[in-house]
PDB file of N, CA and C in Angstrom:
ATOM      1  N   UNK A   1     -17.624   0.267 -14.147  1.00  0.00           N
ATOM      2  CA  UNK A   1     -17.517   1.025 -12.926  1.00  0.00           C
ATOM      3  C   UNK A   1     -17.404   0.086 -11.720  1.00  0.00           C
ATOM      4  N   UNK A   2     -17.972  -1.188 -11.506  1.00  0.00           N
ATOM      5  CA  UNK A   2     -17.935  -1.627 -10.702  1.00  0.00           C
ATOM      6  C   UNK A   2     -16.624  -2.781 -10.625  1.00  0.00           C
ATOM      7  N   UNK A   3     -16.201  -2.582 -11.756  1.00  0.00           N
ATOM      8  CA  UNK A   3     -14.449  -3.082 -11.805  1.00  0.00           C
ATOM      9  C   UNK A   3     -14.030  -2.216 -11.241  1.00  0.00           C
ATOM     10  N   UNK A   4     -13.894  -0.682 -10.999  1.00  0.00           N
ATOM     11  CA  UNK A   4     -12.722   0.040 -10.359  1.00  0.00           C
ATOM     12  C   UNK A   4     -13.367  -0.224  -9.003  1.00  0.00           C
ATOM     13  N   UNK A   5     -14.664  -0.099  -8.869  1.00  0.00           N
ATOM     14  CA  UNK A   5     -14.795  -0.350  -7.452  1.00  0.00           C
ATOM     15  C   UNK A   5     -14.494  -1.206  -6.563  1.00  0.00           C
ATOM     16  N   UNK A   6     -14.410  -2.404  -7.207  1.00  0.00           N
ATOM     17  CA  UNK A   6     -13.696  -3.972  -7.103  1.00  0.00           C
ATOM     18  C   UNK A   6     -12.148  -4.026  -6.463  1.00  0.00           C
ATOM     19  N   UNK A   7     -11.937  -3.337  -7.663  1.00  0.00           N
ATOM     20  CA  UNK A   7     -10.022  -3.009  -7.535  1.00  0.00           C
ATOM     21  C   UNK A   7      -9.961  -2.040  -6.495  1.00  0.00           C
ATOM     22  N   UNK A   8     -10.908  -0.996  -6.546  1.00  0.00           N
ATOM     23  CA  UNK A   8     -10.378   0.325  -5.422  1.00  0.00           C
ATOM     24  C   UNK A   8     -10.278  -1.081  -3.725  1.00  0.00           C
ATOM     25  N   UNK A   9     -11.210  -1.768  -3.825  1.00  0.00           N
ATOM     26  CA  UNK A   9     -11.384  -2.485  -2.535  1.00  0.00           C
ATOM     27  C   UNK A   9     -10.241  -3.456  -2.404  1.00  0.00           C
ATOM     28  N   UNK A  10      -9.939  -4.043  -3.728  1.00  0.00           N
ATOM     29  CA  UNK A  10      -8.650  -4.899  -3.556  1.00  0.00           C
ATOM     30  C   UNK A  10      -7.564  -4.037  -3.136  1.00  0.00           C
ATOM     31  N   UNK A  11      -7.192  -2.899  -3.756  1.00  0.00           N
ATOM     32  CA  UNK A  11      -5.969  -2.399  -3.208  1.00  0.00           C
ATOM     33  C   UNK A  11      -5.873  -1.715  -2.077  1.00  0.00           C
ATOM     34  N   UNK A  12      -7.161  -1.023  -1.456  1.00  0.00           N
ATOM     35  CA  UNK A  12      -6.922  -0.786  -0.041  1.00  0.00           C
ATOM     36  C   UNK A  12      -7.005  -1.546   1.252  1.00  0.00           C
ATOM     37  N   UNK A  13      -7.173  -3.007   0.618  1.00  0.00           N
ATOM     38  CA  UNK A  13      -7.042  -4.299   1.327  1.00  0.00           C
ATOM     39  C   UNK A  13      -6.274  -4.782   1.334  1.00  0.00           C
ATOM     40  N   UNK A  14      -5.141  -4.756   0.104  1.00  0.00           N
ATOM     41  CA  UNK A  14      -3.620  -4.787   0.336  1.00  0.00           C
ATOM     42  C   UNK A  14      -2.708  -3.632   0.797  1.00  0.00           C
ATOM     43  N   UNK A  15      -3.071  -2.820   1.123  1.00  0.00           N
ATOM     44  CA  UNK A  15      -2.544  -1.630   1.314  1.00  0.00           C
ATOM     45  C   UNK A  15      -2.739  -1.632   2.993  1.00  0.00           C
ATOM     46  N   UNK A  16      -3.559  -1.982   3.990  1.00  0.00           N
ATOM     47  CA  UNK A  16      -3.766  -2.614   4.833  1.00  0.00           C
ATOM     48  C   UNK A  16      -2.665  -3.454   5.429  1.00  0.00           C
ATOM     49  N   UNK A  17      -2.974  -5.042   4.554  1.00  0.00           N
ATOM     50  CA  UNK A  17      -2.265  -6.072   4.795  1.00  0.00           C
ATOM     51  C   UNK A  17      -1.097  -5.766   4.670  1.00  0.00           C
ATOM     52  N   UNK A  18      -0.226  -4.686   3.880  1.00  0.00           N
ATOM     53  CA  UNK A  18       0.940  -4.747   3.588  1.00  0.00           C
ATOM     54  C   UNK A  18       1.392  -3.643   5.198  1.00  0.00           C
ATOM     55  N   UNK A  19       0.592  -3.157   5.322  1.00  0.00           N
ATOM     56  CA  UNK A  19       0.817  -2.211   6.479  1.00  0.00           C
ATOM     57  C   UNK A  19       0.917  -3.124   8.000  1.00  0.00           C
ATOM     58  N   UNK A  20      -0.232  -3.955   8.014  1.00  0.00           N
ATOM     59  CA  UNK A  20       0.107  -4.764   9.065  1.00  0.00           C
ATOM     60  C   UNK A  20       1.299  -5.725   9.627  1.00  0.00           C
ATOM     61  N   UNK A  21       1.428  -6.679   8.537  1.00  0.00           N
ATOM     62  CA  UNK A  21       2.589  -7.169   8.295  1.00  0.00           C
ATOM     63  C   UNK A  21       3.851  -6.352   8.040  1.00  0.00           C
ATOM     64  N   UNK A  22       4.081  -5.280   7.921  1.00  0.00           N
ATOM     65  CA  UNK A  22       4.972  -4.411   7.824  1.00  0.00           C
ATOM     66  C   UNK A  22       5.278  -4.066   9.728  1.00  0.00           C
ATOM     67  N   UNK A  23       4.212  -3.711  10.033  1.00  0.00           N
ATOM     68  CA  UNK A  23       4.237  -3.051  11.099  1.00  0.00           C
ATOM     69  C   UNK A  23       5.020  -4.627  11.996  1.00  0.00           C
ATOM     70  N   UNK A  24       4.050  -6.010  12.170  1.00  0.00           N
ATOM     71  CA  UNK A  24       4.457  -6.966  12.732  1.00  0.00           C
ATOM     72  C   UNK A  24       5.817  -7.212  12.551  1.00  0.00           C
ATOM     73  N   UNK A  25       6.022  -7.171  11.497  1.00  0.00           N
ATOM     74  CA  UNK A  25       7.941  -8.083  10.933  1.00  0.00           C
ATOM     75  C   UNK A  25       8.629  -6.794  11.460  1.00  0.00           C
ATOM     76  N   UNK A  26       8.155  -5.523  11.046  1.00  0.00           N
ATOM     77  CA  UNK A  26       9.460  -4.756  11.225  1.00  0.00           C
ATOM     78  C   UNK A  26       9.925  -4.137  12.481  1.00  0.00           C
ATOM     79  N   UNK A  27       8.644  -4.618  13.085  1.00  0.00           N
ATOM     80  CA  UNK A  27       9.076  -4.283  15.010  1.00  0.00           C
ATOM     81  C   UNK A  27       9.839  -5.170  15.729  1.00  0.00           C
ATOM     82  N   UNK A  28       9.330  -6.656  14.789  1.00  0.00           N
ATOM     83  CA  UNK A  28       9.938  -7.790  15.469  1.00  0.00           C
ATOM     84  C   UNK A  28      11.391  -8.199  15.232  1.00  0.00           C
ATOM     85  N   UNK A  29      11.941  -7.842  13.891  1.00  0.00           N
ATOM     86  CA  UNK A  29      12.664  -8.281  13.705  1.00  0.00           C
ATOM     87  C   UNK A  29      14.037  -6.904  13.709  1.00  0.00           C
ATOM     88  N   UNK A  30      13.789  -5.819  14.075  1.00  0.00           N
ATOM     89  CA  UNK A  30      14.813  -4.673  13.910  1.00  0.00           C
ATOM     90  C   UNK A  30      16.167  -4.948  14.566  1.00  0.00           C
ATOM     91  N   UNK A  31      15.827  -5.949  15.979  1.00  0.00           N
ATOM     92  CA  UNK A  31      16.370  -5.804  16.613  1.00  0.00           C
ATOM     93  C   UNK A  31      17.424  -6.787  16.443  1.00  0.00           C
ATOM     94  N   UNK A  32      16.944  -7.883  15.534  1.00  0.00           N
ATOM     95  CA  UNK A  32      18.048  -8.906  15.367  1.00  0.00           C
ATOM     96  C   UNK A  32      18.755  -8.952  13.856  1.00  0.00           C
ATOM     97  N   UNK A  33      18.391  -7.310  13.035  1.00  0.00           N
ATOM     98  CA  UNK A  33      19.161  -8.067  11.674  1.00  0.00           C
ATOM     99  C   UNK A  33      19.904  -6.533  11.912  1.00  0.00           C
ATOM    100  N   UNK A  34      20.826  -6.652  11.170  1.00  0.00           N
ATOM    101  CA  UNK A  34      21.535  -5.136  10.776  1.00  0.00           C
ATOM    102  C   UNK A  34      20.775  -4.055  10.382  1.00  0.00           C
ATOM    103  N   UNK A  35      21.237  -3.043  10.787  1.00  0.00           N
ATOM    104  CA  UNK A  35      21.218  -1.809  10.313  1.00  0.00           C
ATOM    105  C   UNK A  35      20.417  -1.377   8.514  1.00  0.00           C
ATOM    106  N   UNK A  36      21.526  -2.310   8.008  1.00  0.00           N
ATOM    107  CA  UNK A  36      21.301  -2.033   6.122  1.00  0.00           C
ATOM    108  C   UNK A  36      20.036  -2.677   5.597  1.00  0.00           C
ATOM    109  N   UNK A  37      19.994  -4.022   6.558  1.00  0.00           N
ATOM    110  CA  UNK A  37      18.943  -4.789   5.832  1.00  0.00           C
ATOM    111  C   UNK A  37      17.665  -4.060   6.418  1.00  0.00           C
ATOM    112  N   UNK A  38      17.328  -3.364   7.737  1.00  0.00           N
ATOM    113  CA  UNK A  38      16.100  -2.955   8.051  1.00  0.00           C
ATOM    114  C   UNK A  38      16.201  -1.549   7.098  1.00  0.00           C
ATOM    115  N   UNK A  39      17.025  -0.673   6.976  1.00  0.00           N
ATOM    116  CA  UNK A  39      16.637   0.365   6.367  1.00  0.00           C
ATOM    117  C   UNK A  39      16.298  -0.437   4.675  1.00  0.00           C
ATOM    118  N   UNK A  40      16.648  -1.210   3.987  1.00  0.00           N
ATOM    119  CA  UNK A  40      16.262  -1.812   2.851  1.00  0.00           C
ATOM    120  C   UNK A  40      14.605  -2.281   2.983  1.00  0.00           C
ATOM    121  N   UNK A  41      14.321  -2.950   3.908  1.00  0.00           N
ATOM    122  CA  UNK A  41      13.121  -3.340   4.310  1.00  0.00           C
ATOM    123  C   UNK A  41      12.130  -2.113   3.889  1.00  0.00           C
ATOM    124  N   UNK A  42      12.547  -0.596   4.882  1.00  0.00           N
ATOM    125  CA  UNK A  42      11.952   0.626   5.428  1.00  0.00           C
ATOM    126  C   UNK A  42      11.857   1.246   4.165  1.00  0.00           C
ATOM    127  N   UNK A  43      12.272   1.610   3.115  1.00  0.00           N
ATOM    128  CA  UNK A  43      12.496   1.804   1.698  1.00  0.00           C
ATOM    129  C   UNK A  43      11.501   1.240   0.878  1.00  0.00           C
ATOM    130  N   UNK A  44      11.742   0.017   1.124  1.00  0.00           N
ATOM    131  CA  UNK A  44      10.805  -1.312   0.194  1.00  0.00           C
ATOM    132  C   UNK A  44       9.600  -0.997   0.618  1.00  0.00           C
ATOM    133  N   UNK A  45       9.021  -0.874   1.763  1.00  0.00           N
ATOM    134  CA  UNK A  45       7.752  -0.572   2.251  1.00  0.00           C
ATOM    135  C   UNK A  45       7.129   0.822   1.830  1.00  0.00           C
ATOM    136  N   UNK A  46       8.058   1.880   1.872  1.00  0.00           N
ATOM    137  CA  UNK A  46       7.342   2.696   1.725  1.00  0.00           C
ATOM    138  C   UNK A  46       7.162   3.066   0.023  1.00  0.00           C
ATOM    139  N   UNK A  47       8.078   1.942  -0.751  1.00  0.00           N
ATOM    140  CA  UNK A  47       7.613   2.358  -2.296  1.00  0.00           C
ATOM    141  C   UNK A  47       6.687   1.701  -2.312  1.00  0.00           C
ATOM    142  N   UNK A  48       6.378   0.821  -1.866  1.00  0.00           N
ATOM    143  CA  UNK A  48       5.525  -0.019  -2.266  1.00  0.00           C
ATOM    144  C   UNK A  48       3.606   0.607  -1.878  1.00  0.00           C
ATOM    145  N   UNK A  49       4.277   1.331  -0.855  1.00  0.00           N
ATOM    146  CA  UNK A  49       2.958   1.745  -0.134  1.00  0.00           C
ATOM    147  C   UNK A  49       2.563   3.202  -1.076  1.00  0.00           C
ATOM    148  N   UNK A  50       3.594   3.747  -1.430  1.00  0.00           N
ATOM    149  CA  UNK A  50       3.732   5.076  -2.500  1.00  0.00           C
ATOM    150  C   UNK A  50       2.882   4.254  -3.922  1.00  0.00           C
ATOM    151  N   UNK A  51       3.163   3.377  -4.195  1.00  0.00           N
ATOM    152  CA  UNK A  51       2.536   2.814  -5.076  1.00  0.00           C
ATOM    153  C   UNK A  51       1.292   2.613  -5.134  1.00  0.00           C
ATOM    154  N   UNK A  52       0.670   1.986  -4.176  1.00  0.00           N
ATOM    155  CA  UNK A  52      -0.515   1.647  -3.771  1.00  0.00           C
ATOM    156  C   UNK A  52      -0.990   2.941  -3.980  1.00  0.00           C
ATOM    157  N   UNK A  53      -0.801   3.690  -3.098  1.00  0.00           N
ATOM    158  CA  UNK A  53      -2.040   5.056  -2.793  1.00  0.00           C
ATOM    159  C   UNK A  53      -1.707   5.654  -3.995  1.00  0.00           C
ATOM    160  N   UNK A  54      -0.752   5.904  -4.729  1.00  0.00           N
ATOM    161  CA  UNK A  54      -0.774   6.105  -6.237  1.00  0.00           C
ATOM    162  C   UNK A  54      -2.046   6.047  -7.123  1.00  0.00           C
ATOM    163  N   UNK A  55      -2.183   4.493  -7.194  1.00  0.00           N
ATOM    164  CA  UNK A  55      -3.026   3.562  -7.613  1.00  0.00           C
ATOM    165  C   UNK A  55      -4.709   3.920  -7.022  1.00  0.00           C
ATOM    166  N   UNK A  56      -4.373   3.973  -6.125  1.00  0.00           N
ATOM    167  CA  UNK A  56      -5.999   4.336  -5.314  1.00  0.00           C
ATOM    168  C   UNK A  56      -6.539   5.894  -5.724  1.00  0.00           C
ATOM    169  N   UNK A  57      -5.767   6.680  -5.739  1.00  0.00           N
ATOM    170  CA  UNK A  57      -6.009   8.288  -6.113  1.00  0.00           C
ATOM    171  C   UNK A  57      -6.523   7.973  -7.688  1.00  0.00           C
ATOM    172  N   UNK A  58      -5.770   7.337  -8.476  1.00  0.00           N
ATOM    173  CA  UNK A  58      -6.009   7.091  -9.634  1.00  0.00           C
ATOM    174  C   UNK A  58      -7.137   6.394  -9.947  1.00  0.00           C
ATOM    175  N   UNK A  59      -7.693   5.498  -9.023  1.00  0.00           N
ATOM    176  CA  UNK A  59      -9.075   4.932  -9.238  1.00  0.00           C
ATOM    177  C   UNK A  59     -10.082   5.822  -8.732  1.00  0.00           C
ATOM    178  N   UNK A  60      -9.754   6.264  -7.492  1.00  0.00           N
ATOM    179  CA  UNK A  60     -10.549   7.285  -7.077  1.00  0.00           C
ATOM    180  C   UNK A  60     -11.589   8.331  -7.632  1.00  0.00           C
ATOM    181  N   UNK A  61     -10.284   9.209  -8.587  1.00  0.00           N
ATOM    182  CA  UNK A  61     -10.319  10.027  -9.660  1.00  0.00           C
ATOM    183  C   UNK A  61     -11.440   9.814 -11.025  1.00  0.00           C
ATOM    184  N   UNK A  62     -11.085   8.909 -11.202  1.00  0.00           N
ATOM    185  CA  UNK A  62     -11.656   8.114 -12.207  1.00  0.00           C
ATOM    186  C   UNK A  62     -12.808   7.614 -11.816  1.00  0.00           C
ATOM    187  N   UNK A  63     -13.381   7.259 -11.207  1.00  0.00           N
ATOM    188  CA  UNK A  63     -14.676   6.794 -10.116  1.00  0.00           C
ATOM    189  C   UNK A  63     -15.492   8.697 -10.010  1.00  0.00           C
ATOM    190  N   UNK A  64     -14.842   9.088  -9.738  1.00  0.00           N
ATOM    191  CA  UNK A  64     -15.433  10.654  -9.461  1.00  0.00           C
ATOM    192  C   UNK A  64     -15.856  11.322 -11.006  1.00  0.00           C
ATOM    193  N   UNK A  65     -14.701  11.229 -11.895  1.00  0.00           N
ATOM    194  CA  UNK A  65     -15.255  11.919 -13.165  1.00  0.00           C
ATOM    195  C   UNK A  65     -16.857  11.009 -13.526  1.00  0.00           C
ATOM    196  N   UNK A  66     -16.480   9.529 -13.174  1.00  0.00           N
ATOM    197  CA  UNK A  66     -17.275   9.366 -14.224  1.00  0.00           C
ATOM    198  C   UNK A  66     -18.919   9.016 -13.677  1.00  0.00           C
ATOM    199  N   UNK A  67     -18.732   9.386 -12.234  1.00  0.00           N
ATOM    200  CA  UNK A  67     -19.824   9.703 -11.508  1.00  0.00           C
ATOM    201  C   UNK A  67     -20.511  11.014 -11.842  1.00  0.00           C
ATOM    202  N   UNK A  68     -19.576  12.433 -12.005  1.00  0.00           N
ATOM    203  CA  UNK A  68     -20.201  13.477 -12.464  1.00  0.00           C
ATOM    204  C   UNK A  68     -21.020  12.879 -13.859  1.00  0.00           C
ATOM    205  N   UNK A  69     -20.629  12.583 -14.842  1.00  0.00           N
ATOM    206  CA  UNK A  69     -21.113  12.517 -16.005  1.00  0.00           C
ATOM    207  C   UNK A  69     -21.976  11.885 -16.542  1.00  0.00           C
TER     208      UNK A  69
END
């Protein structure tokens, strides 16, 4: 149990970091690359972030059953 709790903390600490740095690069840089490459960027981020909270619901979940029991 205290492995998912471990991991639940690692991934909403990357889930964070990936948000920050997302937020920094993609404000900074919109203005100087094309069109294709920021919407590629905007895509990439948000699977990635779809992933994450994926991942977190799934530990979550799992943290909850096995707290009832």
């Amino acid at each position: 149990m205290e492995e998912l709790k471990a991991e639940l903390r690692r991934l909403k600490d990357n889930l964070c970091d990936l948000e920050d740095m997302h937020s920094f690069a993609f404000d900074k840089t919109t203005v100087h690359i094309e069109i294709e490459k920021a919407l590629n960027m905007q895509i990439e981020f948000e699977e990635e972030c779809r992933n994450l909270n994926e991942r977190i619901a799934e530990i979550e979940k799992e943290l909850k059953a096995r707290e009832v029991t």
